[in-house]
C-alpha atoms as a PDB file:
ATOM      1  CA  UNK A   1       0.000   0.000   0.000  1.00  0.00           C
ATOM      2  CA  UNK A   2       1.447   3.284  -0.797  1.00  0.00           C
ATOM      3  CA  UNK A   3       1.604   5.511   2.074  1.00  0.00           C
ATOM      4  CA  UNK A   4      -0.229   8.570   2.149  1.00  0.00           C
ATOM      5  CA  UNK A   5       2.691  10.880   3.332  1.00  0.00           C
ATOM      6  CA  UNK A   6       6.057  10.615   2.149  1.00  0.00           C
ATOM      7  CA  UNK A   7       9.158  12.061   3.690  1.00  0.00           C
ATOM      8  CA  UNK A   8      12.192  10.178   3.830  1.00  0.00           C
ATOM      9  CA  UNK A   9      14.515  13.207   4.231  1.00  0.00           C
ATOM     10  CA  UNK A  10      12.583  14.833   6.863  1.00  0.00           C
ATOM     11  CA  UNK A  11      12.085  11.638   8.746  1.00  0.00           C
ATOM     12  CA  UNK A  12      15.334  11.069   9.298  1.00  0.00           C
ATOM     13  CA  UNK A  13      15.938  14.713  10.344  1.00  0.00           C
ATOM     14  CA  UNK A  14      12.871  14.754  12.992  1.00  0.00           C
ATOM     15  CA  UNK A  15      14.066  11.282  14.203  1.00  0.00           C
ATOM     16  CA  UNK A  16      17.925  12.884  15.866  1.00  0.00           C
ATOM     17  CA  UNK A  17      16.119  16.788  16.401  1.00  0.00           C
ATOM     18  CA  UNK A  18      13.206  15.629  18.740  1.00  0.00           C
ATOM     19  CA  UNK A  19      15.241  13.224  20.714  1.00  0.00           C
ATOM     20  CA  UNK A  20      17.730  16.058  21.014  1.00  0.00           C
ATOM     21  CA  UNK A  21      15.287  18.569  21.801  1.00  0.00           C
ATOM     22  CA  UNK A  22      13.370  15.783  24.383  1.00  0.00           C
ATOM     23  CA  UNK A  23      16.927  15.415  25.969  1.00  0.00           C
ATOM     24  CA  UNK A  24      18.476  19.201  25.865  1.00  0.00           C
ATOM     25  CA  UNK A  25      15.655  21.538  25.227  1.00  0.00           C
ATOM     26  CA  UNK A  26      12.722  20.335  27.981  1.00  0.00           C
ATOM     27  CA  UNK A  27      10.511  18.864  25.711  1.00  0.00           C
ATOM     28  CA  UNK A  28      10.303  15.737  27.575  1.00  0.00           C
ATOM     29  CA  UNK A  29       8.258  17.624  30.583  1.00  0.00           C
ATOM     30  CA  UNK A  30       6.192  18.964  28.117  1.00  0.00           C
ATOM     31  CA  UNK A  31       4.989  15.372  27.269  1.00  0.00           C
ATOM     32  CA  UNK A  32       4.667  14.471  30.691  1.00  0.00           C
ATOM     33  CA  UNK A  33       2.186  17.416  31.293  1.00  0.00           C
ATOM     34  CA  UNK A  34       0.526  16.491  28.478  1.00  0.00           C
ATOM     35  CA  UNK A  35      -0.342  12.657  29.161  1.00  0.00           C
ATOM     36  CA  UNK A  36      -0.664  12.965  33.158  1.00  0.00           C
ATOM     37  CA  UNK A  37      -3.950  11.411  34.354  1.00  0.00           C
ATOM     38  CA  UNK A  38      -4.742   9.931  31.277  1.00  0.00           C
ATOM     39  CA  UNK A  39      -6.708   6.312  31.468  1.00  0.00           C
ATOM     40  CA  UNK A  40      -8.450   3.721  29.542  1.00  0.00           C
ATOM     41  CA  UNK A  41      -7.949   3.493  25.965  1.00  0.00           C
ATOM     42  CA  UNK A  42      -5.986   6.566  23.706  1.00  0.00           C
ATOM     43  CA  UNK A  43      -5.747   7.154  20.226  1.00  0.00           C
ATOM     44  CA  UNK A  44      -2.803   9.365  18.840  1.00  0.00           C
ATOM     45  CA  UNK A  45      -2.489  11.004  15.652  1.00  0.00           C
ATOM     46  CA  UNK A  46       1.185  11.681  14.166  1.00  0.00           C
ATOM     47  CA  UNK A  47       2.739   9.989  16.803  1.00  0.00           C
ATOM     48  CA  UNK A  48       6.032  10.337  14.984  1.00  0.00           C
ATOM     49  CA  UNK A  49       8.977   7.854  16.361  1.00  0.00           C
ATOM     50  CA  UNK A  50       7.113   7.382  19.330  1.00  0.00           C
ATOM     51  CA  UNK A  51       8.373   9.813  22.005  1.00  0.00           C
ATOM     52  CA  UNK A  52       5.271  10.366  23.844  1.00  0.00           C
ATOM     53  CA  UNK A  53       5.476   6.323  24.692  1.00  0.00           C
ATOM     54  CA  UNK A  54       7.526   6.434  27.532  1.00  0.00           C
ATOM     55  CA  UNK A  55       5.101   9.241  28.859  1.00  0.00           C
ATOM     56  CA  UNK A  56       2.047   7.382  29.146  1.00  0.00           C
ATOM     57  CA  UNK A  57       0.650   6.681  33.025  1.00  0.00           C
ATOM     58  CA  UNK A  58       0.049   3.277  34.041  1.00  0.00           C
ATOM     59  CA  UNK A  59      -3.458   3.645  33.873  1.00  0.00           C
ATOM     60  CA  UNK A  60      -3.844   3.447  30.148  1.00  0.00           C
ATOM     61  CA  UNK A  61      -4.934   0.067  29.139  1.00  0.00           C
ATOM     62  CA  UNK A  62      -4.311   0.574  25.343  1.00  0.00           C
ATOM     63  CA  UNK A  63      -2.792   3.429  23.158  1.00  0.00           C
ATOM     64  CA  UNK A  64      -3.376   2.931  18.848  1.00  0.00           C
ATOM     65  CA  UNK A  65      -0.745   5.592  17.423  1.00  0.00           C
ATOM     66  CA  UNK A  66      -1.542   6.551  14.144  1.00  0.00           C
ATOM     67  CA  UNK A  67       1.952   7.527  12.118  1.00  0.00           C
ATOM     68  CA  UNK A  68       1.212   7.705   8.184  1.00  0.00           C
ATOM     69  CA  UNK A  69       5.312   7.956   7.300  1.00  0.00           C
ATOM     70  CA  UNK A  70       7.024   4.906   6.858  1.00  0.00           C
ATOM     71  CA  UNK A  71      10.312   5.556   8.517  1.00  0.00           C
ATOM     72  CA  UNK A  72       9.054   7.358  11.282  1.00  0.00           C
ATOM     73  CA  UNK A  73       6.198   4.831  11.886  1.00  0.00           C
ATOM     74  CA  UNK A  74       9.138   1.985  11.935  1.00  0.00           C
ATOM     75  CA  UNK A  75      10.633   3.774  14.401  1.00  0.00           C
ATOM     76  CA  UNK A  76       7.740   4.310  16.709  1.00  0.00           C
ATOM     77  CA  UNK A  77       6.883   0.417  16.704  1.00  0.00           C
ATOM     78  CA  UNK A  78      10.579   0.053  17.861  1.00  0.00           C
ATOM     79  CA  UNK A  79       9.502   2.656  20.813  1.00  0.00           C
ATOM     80  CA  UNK A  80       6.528   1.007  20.993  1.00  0.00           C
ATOM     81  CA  UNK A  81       8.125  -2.642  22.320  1.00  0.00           C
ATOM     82  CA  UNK A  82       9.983  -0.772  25.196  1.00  0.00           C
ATOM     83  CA  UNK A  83       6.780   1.309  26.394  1.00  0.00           C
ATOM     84  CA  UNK A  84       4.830   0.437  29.090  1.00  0.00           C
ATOM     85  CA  UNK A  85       1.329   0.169  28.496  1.00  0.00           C
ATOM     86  CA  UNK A  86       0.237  -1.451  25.285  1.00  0.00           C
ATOM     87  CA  UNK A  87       1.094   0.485  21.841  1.00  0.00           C
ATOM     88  CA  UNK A  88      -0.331  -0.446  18.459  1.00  0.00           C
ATOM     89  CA  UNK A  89       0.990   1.665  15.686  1.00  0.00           C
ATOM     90  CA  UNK A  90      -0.758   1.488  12.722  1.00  0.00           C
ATOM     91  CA  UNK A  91      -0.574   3.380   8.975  1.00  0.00           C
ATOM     92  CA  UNK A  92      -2.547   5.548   8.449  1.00  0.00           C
ATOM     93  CA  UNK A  93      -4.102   9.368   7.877  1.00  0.00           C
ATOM     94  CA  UNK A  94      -5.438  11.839  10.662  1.00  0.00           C
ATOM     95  CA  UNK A  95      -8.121  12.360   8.195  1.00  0.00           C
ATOM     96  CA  UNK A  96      -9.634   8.673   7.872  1.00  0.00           C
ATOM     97  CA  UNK A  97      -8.709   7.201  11.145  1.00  0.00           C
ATOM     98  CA  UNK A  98      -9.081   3.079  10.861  1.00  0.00           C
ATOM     99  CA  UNK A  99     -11.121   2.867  13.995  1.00  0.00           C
ATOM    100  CA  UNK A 100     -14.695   3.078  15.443  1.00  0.00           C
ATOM    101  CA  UNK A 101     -16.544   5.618  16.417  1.00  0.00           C
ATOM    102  CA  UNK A 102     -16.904   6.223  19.944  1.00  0.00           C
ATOM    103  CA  UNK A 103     -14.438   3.771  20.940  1.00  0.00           C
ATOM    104  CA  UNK A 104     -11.689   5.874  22.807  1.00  0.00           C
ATOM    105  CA  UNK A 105     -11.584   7.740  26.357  1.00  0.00           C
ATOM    106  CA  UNK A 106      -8.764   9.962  25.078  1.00  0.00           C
ATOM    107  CA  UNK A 107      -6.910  11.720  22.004  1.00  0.00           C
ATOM    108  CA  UNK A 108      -3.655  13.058  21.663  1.00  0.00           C
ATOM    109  CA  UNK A 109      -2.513  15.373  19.150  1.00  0.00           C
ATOM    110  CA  UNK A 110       1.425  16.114  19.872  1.00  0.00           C
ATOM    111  CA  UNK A 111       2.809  18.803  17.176  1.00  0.00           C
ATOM    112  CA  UNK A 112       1.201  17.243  14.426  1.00  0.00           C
ATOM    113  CA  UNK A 113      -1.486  19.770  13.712  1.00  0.00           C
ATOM    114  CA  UNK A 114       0.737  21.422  11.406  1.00  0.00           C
ATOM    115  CA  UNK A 115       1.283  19.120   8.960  1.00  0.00           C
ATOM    116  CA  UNK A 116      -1.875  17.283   8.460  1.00  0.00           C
ATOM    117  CA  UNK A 117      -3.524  18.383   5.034  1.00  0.00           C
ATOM    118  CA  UNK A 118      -6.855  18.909   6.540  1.00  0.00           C
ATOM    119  CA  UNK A 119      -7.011  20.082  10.116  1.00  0.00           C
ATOM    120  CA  UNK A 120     -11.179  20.758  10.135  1.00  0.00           C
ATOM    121  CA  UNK A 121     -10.989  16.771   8.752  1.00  0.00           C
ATOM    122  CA  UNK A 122      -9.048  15.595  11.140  1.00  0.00           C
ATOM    123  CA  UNK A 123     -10.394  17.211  14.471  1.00  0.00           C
ATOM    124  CA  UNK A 124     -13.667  15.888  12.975  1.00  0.00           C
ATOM    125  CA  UNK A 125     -12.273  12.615  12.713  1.00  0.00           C
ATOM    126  CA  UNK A 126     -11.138  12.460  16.482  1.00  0.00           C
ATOM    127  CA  UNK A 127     -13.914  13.793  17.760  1.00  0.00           C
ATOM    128  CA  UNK A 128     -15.882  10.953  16.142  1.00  0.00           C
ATOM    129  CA  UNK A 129     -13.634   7.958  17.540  1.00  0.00           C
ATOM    130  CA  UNK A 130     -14.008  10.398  21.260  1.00  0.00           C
ATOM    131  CA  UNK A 131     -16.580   8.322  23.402  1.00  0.00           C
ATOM    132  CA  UNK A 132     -18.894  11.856  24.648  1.00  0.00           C
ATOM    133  CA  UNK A 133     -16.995  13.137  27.343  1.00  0.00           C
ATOM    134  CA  UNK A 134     -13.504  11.948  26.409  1.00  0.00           C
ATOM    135  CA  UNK A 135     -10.446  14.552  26.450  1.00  0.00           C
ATOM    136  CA  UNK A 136      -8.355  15.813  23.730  1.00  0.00           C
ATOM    137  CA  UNK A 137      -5.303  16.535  24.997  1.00  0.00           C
ATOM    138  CA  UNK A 138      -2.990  18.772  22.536  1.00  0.00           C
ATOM    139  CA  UNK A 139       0.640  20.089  22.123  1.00  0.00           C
ATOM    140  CA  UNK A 140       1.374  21.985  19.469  1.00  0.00           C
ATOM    141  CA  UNK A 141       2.767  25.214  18.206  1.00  0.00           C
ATOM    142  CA  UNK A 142       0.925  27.822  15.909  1.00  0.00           C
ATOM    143  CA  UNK A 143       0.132  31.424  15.031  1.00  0.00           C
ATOM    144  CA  UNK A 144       1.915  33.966  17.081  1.00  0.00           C
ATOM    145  CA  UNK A 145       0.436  37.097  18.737  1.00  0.00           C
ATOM    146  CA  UNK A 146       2.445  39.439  17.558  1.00  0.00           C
ATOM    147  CA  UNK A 147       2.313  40.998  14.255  1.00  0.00           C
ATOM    148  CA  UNK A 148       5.772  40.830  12.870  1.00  0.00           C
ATOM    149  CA  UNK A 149       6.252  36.961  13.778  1.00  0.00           C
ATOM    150  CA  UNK A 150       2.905  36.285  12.873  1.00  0.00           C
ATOM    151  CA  UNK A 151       3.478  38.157   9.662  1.00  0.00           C
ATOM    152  CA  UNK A 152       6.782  36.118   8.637  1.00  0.00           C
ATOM    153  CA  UNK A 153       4.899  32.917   9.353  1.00  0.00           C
ATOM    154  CA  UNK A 154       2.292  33.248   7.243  1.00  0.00           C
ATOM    155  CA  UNK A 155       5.264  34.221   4.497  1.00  0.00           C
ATOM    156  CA  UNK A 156       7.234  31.264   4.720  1.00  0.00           C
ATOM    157  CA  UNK A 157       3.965  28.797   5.174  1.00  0.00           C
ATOM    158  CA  UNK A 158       3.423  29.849   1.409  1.00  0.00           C
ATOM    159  CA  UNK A 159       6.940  29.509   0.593  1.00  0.00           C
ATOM    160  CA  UNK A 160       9.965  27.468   1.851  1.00  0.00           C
ATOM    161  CA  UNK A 161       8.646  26.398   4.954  1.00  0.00           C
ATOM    162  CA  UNK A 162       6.397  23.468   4.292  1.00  0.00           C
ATOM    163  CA  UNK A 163       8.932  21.622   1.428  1.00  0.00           C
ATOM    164  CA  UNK A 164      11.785  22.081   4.152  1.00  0.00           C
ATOM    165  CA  UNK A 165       9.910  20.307   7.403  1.00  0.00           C
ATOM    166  CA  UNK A 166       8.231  17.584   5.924  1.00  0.00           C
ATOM    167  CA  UNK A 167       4.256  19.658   5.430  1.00  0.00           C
ATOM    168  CA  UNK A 168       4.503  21.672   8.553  1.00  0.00           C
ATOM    169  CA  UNK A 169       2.800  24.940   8.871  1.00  0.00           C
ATOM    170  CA  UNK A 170       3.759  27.580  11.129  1.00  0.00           C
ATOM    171  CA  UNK A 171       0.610  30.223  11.342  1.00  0.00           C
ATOM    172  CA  UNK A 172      -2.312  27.734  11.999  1.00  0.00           C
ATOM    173  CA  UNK A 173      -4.310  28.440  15.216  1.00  0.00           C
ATOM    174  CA  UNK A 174      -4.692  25.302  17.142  1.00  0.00           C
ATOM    175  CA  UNK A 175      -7.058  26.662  19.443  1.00  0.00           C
ATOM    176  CA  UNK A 176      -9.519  27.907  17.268  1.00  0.00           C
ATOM    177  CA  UNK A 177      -9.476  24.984  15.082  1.00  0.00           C
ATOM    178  CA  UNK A 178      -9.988  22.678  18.138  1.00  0.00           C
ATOM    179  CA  UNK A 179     -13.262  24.688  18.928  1.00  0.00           C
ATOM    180  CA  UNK A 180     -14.349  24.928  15.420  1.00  0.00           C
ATOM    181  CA  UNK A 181     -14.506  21.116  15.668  1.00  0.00           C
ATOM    182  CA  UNK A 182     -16.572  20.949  18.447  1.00  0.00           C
ATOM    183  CA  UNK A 183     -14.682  20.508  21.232  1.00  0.00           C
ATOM    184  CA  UNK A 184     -15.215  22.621  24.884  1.00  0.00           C
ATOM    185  CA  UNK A 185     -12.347  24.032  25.884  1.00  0.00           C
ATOM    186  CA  UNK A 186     -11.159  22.831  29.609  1.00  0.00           C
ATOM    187  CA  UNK A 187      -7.845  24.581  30.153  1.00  0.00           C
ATOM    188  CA  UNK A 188      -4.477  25.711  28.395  1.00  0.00           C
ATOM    189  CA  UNK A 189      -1.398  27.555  28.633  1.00  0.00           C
ATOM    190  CA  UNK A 190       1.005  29.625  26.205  1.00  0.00           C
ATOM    191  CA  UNK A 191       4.437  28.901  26.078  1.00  0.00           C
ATOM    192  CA  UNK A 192       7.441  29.263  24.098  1.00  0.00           C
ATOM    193  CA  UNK A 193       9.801  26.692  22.788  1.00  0.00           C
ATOM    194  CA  UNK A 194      12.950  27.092  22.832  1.00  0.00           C
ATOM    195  CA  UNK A 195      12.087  29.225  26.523  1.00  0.00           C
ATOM    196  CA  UNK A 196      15.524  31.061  25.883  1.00  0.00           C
ATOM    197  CA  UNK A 197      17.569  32.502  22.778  1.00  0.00           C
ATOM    198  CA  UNK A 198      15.884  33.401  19.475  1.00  0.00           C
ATOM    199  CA  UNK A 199      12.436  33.016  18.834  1.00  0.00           C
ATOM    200  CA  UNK A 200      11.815  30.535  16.045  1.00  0.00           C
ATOM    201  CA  UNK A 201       8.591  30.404  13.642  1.00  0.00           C
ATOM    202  CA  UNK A 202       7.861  28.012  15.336  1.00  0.00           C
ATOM    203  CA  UNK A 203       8.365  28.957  18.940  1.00  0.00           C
ATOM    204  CA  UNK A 204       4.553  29.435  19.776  1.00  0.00           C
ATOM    205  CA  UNK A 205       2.792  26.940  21.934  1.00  0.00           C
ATOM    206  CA  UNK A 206       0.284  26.169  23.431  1.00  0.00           C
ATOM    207  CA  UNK A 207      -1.029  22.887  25.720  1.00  0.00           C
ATOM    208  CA  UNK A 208      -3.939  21.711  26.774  1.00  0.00           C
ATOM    209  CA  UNK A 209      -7.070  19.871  27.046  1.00  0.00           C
ATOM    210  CA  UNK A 210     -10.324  20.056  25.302  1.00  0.00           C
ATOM    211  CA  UNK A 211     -13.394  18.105  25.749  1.00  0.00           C
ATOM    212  CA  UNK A 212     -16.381  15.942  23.243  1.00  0.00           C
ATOM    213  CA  UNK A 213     -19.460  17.409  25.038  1.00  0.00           C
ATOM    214  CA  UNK A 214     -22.017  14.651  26.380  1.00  0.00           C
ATOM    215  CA  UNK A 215     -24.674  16.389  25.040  1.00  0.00           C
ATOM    216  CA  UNK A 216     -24.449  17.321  21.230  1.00  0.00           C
ATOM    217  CA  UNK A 217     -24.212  20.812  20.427  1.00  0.00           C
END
């Protein structure tokens, strides 16, 4: 089957930055944050090579990572044998997840926001395979608040930008995407990434959780 996204060059880049940045740059605490408290089963979208694995509490009886890259997803079922709680990790696109609806307690979405293809798709998508009432818990970076960063993101997201880092787009707004979908928002925070030197197109955070309501909107 040929796989839907295709970036052998990048892969191998993201594969020694994130580990290095995980490592050296604080990331790792980020991830903790991010998965603390979760339970029962989890679905994750991008999971990359599999760094949030180590992260995941006790608690969780099942997580199904969805990585759609071939090298990356080969490394993540390497990650996945020395996790532990139960990993699958299975091909596949954010926007056609291969699962049921209803069937998970959680979602993760770990700086992957800004390189799917369709992000109103594939919010819709997770909060479909959400049981009512499950979280969405979220990492990413987007759109900054100031003007001049904000301006020379949305300048290199129709230039060099995406070709260079494997899809990724610097000026989407998580947030309101997240809401767009559907999703009450519980709580979040703004951050930067790296927290000292330069700020980087991509240095605009945010994480948090978000919620399927019960009732239908």
């Amino acid at each position: 089957m040929r796989d839907t996204v295709h970036h052998p060059l990048f892969a191998r880049f993201y594969a020694r930055v994130s580990v290095a940045m995980d490592a050296r740059g604080g990331v790792a605490a980020y991830r903790d944050e991010l998965l603390d408290g979760l339970s029962g089963r989890v679905i994750e979208i991008g999971a990359g090579n599999g760094l949030n694995f180590a992260h995941y509490p006790g608690r969780v009886s099942e997580v199904v990572a969805i990585e759609p890259e071939r090298r990356l997803r080969q490394l993540a079922a390497s990650a996945a044998l020395r996790a532990e709680v139960p990993v699958d990790v299975v091909p596949g696109a954010a926007e056609a997840l291969p699962v049921k609806s209803e069937a998970f307690d959680a979602a993760v979405a770990s700086l992957v926001l800004c390189t799917v293809r369709d992000v109103p798709r594939a919010l819709a998508e997770l909060h479909r395979v959400l049981r009512p009432g499950g979280e969405l818990r979220f990492f990413e970076h987007g759109l900054a608040a100031g003007r001049g960063l904000a301006t020379a993101q949305r300048v290199l997201d129709r230039t060099v930008w995406p070709a260079l880092f494997g899809g990724c787009h610097t000026a989407r707004d998580p947030l309101a995407a997240i809401e767009a979908a559907g999703f009450e928002m519980v709580e979040y925070r703004r951050f930067r990434l790296p927290e000292k030197g330069p700020q980087l197109p991509s240095s605009p955070c945010v994480l948090g959780v978000a919620r399927r309501p019960c009732v239908p909107r």
